[in-house]
Protein backbone atom coordinates (compact mmCIF):
# COMPACT_ATOMS: atom_id res chain seq x y z
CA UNK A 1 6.05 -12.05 -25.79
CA UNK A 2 4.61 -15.16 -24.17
CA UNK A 3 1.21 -14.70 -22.77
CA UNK A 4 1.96 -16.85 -19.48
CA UNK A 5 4.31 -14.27 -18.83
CA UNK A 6 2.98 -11.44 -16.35
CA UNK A 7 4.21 -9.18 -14.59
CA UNK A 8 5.82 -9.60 -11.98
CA UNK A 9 7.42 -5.89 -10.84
CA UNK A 10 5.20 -3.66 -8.04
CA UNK A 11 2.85 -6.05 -6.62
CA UNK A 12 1.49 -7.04 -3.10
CA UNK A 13 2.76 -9.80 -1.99
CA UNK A 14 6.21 -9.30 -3.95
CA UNK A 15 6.68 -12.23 -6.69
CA UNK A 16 8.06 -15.62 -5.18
CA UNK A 17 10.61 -18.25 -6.44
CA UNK A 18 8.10 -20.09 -8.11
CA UNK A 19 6.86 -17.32 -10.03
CA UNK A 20 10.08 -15.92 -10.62
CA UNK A 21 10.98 -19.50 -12.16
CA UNK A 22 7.82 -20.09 -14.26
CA UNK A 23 8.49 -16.67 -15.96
CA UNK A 24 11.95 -17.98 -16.87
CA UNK A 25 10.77 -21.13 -17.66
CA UNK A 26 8.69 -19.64 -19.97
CA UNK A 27 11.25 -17.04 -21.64
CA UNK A 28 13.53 -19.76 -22.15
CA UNK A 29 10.84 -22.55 -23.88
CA UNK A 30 9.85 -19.17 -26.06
CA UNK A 31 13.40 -18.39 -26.58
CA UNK A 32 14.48 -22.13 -28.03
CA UNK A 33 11.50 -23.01 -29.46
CA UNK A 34 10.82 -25.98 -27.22
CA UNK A 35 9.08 -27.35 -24.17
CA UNK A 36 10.55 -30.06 -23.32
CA UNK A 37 13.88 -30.42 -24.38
CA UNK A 38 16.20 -33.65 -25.68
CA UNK A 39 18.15 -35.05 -23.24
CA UNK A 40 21.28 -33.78 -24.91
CA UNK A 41 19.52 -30.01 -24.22
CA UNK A 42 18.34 -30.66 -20.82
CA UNK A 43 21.58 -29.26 -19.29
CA UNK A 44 21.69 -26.17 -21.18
CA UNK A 45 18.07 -25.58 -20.61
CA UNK A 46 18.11 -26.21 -17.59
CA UNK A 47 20.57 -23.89 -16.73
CA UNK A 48 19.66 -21.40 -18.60
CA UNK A 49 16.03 -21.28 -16.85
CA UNK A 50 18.52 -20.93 -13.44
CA UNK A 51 20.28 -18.13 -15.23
CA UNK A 52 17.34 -16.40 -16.21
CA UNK A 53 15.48 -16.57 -12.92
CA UNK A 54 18.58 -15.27 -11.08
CA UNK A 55 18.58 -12.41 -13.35
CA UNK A 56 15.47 -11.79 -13.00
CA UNK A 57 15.06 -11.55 -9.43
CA UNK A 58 17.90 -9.07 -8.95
CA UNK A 59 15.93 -7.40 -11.74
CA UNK A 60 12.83 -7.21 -9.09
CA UNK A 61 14.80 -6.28 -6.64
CA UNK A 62 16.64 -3.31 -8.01
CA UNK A 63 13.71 -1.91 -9.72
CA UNK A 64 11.96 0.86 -7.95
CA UNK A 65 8.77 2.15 -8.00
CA UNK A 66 6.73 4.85 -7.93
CA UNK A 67 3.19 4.07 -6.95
CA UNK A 68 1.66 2.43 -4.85
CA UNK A 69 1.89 -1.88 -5.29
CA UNK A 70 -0.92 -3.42 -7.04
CA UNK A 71 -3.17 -5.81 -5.18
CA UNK A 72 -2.81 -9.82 -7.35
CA UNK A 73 -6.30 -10.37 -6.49
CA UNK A 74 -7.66 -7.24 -7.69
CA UNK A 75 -5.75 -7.59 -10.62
CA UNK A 76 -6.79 -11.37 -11.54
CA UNK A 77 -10.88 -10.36 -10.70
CA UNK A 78 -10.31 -7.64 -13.72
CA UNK A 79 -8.29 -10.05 -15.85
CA UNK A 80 -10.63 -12.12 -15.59
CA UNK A 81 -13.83 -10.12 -15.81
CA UNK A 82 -12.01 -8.96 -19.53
CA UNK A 83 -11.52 -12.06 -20.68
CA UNK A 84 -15.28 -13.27 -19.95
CA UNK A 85 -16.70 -9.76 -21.87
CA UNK A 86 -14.31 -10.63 -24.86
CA UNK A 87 -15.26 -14.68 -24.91
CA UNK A 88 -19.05 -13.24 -24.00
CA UNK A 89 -21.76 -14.93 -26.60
CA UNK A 90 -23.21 -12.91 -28.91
């Protein structure tokens, strides 16, 4: 799966629009193998990243969970504090 894809499901504050369209943004440039598509694509793609995100965010909103939502900022200060031990000099 694409890295820049996270997760979006049981989180405080609950994913917005934006997110919710990056991720499918994403999927779809993964999916066809392109970033930036031809302009004979650009109508498929960009419906398809429309048809994506609306999936997705009945997805989210159907989905239910268990424990407790995670904090984003918590979350990012560990993501980040990982990534600096593995890129840490020797």
């Amino acid at each position: 799966m694409c890295r820049n894809i996270h997760t979006l499901h049981n989180f405080e504050p609950v994913a917005n629009g934006d997110e919710i369209h990056a991720a499918a943004l994403q999927y779809v440039r993964k999916i066809s193998g392109t970033t930036k598509p031809s302009r004979v694509n650009a109508e498929v793609f960009d419906r398809a990243v429309q048809e994506v995100a609306h999936a997705t965010q009945h997805l989210l909103e159907g989905l239910v969970a268990t424990t407790p939502p995670k904090d984003r900022a918590v979350e990012a200060a560990k993501a980040k504090e990982r990534s600096a031990r593995r890129f840490a000099s020797a």
